[in-house]
Protein backbone atom coordinates (compact mmCIF):
# COMPACT_ATOMS: atom_id res chain seq x y z
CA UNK A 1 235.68 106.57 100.34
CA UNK A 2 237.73 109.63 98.99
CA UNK A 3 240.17 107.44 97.51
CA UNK A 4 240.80 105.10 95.00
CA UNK A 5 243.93 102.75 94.86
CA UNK A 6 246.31 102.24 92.13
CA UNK A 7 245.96 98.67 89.88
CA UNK A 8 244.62 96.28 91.71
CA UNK A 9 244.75 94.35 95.42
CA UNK A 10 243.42 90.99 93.56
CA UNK A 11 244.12 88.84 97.47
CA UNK A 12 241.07 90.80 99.02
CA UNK A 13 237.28 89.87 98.57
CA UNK A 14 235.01 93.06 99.17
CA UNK A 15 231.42 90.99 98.91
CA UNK A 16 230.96 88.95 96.10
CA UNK A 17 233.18 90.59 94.12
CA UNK A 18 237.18 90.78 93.38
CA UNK A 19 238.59 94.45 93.83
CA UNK A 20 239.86 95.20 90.10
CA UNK A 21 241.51 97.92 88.93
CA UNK A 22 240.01 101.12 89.07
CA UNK A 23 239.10 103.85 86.57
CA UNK A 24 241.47 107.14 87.66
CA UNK A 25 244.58 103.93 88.95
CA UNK A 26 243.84 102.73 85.56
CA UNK A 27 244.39 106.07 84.05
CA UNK A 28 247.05 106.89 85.86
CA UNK A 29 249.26 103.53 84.36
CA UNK A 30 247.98 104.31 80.79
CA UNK A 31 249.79 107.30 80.93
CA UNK A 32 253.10 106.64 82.85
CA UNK A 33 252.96 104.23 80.03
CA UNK A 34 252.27 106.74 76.90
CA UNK A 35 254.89 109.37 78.88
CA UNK A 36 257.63 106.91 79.29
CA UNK A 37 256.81 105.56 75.20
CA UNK A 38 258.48 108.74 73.52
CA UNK A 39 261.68 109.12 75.93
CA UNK A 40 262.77 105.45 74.69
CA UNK A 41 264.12 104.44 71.59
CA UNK A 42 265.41 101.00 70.67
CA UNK A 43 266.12 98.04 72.83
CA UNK A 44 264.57 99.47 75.74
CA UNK A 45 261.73 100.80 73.68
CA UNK A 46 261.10 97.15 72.71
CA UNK A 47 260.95 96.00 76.57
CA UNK A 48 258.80 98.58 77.44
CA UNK A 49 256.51 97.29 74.73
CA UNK A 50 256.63 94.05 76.38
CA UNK A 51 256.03 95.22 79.49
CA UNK A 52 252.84 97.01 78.58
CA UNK A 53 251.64 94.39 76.84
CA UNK A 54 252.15 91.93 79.73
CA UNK A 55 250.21 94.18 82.14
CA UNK A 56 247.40 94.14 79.16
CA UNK A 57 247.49 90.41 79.53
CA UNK A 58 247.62 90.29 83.85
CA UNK A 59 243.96 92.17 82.88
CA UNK A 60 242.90 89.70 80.48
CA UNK A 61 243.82 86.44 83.28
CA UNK A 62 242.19 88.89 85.83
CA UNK A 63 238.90 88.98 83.60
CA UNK A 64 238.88 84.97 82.74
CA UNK A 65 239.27 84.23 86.83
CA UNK A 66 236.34 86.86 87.20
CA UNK A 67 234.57 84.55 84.69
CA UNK A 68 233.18 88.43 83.85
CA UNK A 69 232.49 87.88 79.99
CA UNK A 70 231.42 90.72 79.15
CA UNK A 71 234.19 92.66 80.61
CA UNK A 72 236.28 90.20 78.97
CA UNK A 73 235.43 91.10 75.72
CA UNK A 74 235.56 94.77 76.37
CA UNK A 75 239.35 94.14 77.62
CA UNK A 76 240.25 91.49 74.94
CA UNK A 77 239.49 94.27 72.40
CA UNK A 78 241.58 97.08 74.06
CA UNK A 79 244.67 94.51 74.41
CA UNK A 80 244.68 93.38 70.96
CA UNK A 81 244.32 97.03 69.62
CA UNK A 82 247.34 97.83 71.86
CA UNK A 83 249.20 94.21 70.82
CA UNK A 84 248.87 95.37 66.94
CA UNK A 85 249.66 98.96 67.32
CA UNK A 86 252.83 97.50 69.26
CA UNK A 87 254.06 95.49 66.66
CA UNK A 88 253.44 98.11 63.78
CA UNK A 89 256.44 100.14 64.86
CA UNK A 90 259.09 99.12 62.89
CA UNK A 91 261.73 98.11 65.13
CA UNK A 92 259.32 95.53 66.60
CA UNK A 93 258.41 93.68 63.61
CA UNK A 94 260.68 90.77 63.74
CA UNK A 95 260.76 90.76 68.27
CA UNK A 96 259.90 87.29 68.79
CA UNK A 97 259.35 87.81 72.02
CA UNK A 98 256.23 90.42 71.57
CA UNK A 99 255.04 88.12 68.82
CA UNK A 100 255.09 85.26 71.30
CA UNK A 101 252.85 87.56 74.13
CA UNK A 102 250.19 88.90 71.30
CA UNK A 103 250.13 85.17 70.44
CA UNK A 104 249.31 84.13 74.19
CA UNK A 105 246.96 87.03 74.47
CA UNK A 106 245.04 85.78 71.28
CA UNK A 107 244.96 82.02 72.90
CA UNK A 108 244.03 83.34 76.63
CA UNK A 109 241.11 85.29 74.67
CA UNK A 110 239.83 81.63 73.34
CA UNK A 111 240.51 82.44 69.49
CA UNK A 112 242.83 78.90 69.10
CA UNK A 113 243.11 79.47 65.28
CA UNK A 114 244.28 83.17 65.25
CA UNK A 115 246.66 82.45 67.97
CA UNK A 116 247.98 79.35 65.89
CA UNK A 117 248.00 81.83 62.52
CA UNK A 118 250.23 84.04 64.57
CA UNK A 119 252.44 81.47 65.94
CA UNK A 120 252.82 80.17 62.81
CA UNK A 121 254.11 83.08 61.16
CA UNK A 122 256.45 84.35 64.15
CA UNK A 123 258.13 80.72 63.72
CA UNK A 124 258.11 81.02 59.81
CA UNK A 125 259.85 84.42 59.92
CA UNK A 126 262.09 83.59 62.87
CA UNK A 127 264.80 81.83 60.31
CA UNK A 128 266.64 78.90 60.68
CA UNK A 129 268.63 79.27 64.33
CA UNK A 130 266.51 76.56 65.54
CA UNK A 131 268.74 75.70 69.38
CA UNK A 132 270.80 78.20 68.88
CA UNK A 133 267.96 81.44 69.22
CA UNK A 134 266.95 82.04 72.90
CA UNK A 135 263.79 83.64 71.94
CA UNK A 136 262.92 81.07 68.99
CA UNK A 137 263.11 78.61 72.12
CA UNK A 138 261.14 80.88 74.16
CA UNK A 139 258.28 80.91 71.61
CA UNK A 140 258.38 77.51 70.62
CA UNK A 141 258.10 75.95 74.16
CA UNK A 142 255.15 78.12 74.88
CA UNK A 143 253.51 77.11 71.63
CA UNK A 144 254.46 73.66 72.15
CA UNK A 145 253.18 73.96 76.43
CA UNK A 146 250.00 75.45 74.95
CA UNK A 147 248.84 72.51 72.20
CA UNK A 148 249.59 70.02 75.05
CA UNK A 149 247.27 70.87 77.10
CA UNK A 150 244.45 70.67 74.61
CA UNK A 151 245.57 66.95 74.60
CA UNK A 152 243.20 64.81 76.37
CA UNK A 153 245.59 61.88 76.84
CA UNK A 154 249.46 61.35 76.47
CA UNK A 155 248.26 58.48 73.94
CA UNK A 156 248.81 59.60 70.24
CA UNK A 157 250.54 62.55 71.49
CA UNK A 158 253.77 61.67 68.88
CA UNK A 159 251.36 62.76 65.76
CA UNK A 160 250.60 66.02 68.02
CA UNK A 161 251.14 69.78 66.67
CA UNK A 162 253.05 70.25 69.82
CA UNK A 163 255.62 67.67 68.55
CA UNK A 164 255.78 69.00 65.49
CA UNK A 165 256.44 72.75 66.59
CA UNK A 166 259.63 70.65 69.28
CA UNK A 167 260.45 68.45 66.37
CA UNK A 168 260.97 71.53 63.65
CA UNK A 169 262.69 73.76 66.27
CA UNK A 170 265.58 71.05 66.49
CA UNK A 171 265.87 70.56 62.81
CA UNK A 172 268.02 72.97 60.84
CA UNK A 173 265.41 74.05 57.88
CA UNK A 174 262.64 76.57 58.09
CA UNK A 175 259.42 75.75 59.83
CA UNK A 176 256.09 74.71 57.61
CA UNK A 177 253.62 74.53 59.18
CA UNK A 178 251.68 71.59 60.71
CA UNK A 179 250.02 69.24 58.11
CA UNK A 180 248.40 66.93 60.25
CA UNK A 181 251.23 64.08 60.57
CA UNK A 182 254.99 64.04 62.24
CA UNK A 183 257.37 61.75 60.47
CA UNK A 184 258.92 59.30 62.71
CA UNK A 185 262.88 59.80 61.27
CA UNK A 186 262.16 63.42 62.10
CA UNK A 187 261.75 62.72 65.71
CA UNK A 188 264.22 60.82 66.06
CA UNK A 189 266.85 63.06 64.49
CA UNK A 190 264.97 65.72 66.85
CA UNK A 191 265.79 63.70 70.02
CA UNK A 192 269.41 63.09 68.96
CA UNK A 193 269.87 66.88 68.31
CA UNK A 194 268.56 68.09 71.79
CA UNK A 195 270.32 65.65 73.61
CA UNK A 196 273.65 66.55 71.78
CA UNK A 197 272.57 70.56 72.36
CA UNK A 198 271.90 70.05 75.97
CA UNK A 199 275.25 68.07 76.97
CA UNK A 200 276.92 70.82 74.85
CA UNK A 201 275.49 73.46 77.42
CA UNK A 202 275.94 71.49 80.51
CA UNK A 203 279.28 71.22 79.89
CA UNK A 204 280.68 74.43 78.56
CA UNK A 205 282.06 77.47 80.84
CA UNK A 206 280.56 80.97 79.71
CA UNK A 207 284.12 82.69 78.42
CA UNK A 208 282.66 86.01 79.11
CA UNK A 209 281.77 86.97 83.04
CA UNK A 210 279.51 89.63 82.18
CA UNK A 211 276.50 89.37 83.78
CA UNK A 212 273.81 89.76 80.53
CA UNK A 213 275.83 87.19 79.05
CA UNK A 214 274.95 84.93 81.98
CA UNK A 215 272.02 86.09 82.45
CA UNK A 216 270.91 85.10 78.29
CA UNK A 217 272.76 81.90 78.80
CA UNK A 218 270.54 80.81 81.67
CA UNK A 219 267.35 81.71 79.92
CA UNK A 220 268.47 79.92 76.93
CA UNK A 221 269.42 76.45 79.27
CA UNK A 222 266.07 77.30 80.58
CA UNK A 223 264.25 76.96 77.56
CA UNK A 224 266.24 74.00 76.00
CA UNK A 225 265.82 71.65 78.99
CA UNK A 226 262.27 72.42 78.79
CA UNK A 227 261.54 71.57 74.86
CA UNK A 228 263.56 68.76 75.48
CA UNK A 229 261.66 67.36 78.58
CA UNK A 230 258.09 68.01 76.83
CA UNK A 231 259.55 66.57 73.59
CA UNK A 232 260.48 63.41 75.41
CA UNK A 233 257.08 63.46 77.27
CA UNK A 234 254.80 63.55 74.53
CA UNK A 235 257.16 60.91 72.46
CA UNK A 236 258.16 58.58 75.20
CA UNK A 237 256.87 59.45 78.17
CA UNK A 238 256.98 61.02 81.76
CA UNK A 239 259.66 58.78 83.38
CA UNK A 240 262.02 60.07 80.04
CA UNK A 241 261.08 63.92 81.06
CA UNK A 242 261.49 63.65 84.58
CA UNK A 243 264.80 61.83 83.94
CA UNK A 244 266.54 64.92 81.87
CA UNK A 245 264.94 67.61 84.88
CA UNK A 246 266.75 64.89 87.32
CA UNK A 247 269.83 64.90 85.59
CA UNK A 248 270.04 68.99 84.60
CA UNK A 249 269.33 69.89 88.49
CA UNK A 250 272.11 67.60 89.28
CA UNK A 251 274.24 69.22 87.15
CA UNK A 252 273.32 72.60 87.91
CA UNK A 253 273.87 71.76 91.70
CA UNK A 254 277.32 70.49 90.99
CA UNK A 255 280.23 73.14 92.07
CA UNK A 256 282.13 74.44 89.51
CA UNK A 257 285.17 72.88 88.48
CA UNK A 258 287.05 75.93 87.60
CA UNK A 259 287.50 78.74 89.84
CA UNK A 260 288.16 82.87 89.02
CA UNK A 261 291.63 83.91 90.01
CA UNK A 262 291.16 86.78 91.34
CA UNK A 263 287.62 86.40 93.28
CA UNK A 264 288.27 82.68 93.99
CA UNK A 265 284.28 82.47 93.39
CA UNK A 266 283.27 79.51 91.10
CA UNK A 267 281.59 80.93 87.49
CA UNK A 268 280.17 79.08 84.94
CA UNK A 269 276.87 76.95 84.06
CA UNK A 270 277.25 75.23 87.11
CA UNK A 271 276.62 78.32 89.39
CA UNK A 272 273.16 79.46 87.55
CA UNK A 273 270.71 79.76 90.79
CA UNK A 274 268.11 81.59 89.07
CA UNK A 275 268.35 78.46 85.98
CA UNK A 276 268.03 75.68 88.74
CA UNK A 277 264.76 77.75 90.09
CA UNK A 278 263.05 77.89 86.83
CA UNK A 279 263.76 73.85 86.09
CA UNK A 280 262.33 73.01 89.11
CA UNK A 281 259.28 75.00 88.23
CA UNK A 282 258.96 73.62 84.86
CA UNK A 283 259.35 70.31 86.37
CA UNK A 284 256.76 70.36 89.04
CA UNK A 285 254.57 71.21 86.20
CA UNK A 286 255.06 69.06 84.16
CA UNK A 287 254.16 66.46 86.76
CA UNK A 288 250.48 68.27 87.99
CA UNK A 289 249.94 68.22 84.62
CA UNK A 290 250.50 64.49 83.77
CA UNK A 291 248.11 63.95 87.37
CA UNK A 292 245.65 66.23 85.42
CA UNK A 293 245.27 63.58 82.16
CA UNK A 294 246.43 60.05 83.37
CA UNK A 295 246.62 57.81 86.66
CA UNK A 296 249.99 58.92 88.32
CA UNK A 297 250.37 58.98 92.50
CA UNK A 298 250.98 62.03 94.15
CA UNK A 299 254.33 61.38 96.24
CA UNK A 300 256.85 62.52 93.41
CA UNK A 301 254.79 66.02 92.86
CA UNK A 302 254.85 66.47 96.77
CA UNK A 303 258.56 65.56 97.50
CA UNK A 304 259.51 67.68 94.39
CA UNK A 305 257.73 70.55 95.92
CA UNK A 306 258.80 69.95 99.57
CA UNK A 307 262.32 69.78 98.43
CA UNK A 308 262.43 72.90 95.93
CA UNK A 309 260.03 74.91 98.84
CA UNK A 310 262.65 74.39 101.24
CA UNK A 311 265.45 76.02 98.49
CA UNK A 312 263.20 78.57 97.29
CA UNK A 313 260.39 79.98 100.10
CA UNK A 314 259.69 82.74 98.41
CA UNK A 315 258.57 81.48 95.06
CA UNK A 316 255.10 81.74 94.77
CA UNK A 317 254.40 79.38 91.66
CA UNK A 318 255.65 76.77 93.39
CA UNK A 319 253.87 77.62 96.60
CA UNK A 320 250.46 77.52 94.75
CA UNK A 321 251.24 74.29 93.44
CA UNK A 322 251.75 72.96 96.82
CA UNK A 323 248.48 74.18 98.40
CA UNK A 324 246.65 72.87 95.22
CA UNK A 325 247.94 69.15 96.23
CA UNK A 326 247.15 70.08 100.18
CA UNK A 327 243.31 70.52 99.37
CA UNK A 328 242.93 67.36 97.66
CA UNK A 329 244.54 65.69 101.32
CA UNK A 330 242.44 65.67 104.33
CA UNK A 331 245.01 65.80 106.83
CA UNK A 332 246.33 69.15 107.86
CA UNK A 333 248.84 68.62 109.87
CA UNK A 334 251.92 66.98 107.28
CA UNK A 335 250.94 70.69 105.55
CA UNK A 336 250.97 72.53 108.77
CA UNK A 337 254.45 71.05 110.29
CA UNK A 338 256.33 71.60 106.96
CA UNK A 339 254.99 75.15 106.78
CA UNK A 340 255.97 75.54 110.28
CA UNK A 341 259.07 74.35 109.40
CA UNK A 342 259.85 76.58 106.02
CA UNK A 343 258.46 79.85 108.48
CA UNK A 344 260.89 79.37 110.90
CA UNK A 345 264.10 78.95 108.80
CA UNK A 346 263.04 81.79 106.01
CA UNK A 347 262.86 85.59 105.98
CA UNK A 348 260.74 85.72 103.22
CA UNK A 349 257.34 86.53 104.14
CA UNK A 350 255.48 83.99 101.21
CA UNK A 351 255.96 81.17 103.47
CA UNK A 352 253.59 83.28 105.84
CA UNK A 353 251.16 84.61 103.50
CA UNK A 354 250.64 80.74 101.72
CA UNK A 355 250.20 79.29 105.15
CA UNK A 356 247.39 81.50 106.02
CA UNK A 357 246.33 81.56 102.58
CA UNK A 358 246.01 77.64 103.05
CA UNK A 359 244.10 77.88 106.29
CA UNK A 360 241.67 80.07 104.89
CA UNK A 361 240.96 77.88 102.74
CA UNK A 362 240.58 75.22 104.73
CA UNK A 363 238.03 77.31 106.84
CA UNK A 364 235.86 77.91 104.15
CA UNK A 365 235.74 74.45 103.34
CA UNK A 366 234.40 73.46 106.56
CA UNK A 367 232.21 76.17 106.82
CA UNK A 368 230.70 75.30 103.29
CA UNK A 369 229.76 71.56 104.63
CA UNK A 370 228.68 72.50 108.09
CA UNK A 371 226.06 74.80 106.21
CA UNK A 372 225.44 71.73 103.36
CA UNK A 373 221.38 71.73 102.74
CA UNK A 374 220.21 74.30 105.35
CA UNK A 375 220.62 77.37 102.87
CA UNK A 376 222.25 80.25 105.03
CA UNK A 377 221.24 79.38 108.35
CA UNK A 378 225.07 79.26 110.26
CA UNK A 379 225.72 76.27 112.32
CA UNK A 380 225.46 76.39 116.14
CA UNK A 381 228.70 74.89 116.87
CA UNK A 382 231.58 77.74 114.97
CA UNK A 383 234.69 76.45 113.75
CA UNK A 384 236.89 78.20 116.03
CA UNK A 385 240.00 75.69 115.98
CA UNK A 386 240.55 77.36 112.42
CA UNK A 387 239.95 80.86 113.39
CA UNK A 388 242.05 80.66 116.41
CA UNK A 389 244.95 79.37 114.30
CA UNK A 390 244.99 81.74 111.67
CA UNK A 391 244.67 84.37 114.31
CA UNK A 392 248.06 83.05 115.40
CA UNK A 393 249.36 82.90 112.35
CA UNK A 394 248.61 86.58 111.67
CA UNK A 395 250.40 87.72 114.76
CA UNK A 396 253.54 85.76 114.72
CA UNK A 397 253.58 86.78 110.68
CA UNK A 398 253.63 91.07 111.62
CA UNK A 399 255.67 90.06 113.95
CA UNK A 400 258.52 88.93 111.47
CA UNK A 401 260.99 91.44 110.70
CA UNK A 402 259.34 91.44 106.54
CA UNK A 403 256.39 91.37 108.02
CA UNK A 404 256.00 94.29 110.35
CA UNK A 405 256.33 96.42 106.76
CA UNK A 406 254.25 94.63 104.74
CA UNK A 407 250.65 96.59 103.86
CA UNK A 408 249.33 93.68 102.49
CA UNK A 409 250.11 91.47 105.58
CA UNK A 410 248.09 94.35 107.85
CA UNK A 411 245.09 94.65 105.39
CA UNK A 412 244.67 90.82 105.42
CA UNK A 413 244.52 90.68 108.99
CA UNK A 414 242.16 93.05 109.84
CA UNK A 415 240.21 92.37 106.75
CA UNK A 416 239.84 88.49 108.44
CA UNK A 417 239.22 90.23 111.64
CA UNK A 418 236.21 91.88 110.15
């Protein structure tokens, strides 16, 4: 076609097959990349590593939904090469947080024990912060997140390596490695240091006002109300994790009780939007995952979603968690008004995009069991309820002031059209 594009469009279907990234866009990264590596030194060398080697993973997850094997392998190698190169440079040696991604790479690539082995020794040379180290938290709740989902049920989970990892992250010593067995006065010390470390947080006022500062301390609340809740899940259970996300959000929500002199604005814990975003997140997580490996009903995952939709439209994790539940439910139109709803009250386009998104779906769906057992042969009677309505829901979208600019909007459209 004369023309190739940059990265990758990974919404649009061309045939069978997913439109990936391209040779000369491909190219083209790499060496903004390389270019941009020798004009940084230091801290923001270090980010740029992490950035690179987070775009090296978005290829790996693009591979494994592919299911492309072979071009799996062929990118696993490439990442790790670029991983270990990244962490030979010596101001990177002891950044937890690239240790953490070439860790996650290693698991997403299916080699458990080398991803474990690294892990291991990121936690081992981490020292003894424990609480107090945003990016020992960072590393340990991904570890921990990891190992419980290779659980099959939440029974037995207290003698699991992802309660060790939570259990030696709140003690003060160095980590060892797990042995096989968690000692029950360890756990218990563990829960009465996180709940101690969390009320600590909830309660303080950041001295400082500057906005890295803030920014640091929400990660860091972030992180700790997560361990905490997953610590709690795999020891108790999920009424005792849902409990601390109920009672952080209602904190978090609360207006600050002190107020700055001079801008009359509240500061503080209290005021952390971006903080209450994330727990809500990890939250409605936690839950699809508990529906994933035991008996649980589906009203508290949809009312958590519908309620943290209607404060955040444009977050798309929590979006895609919502349209999972939808397909499981055979009735449209609960899905349909609240999206109706959340469109006509947001500027964000996601809203838009998921609705359509989830009426596409939907289509296919009914397409795929009007054509059950008759091979390709299309049924006489189309489906064009569906079509019609996602028609409309293309116009009235380009018609939105977001929406008018968006390329992505446009290409859907006429791609559907097609």
């Amino acid at each position: 076609s004369g023309f190739n594009s940059i990265g990758h469009m990974d919404t649009m279907l061309r045939g069978r097959h997913h439109i990936g990234h391209y040779k000369e866009g491909e190219e083209f990264i790499q060496n903004v990349f390389h270019v941009l590596f020798l004009l940084f030194s230091g801290k923001e060398k270090s980010n740029l590593s992490i950035c690179w080697l987070q775009y090296e993973i978005s290829k790996v997850v693009q591979c494994l939904q592919a299911k492309n094997k072979k071009k799996l392998k062929a990118q696993g190698r490439k990442s790790k090469k670029l991983a270990k190169n990244l962490l030979k440079a010596p101001d990177n040696r002891n950044h937890l947080s690239l240790w953490k991604l070439y860790a996650y790479l290693e698991w997403l690539l299916g080699n458990i024990d080398d991803a474990r082995k690294v892990f291991d020794t990121a936690l081992c040379t981490a020292g003894t912060e424990g609480l107090k180290s945003p990016q020992l938290c960072s590393l340990s709740l991904l570890y921990a997140q990891l190992e419980a989902e290779l659980l099959e049920s939440i029974e037995g989970a207290v003698m699991s390596r992802a309660v060790h990892i939570l259990t030696k992250l709140a003690g003060s010593g160095p980590y060892v490695p797990y042995s096989g067995q968690v000692l029950s006065v360890n756990v218990l010390k563990a829960r009465k240091t996180y709940e101690h470390a969390l009320q600590d947080y909830l309660s303080k006022t950041p001295v400082s006002d500057q906005d890295q500062k803030l920014i640091s301390d929400a990660n860091q609340l972030v992180n700790l109300v997560g361990c905490y809740a997953l610590f709690q899940y795999l020891t108790v259970g999920i009424d005792a994790a849902i409990l601390i996300y109920a009672q952080t959000s209602e904190k978090l929500e609360a207006p600050g009780p002190q107020t700055c002199e001079n801008t009359g604005e509240n500061f503080g814990i209290q005021n952390f939007p971006t903080a209450l975003e994330a727990v809500t997140v990890l939250h409605t997580n936690l839950l699809r995952f508990h529906m994933k490996i035991s008996v649980y009903p589906l009203n508290p995952l949809r009312e958590a979603l519908t309620e943290a939709l209607k404060r955040y439209p444009s977050n798309q994790s929590l979006w895609r968690s919502y349209i999972h539940i939808q397909r499981k439910s055979h009735s449209a139109s609960k899905a349909r008004r609240f999206f109706d709803g959340v469109t006509r009250s947001a500027n964000s386009l996601e809203p838009w995009l998921f609705a359509i998104q989830a009426e596409q779906m939907r289509k296919k769906l009914t397409e795929r069991v009007q054509r059950a057992d008759v091979g390709e042969i299309h049924s006489t009677i189309p489906e064009t309820g569906l079509t019609n309505r996602i028609v409309a829901l293309f116009e009235h979208a380009v018609q939105s002031e977001n929406g008018t600019h968006c390329p992505l909007l446009w290409r859907m459209y006429l791609n559907f059209l097609v």
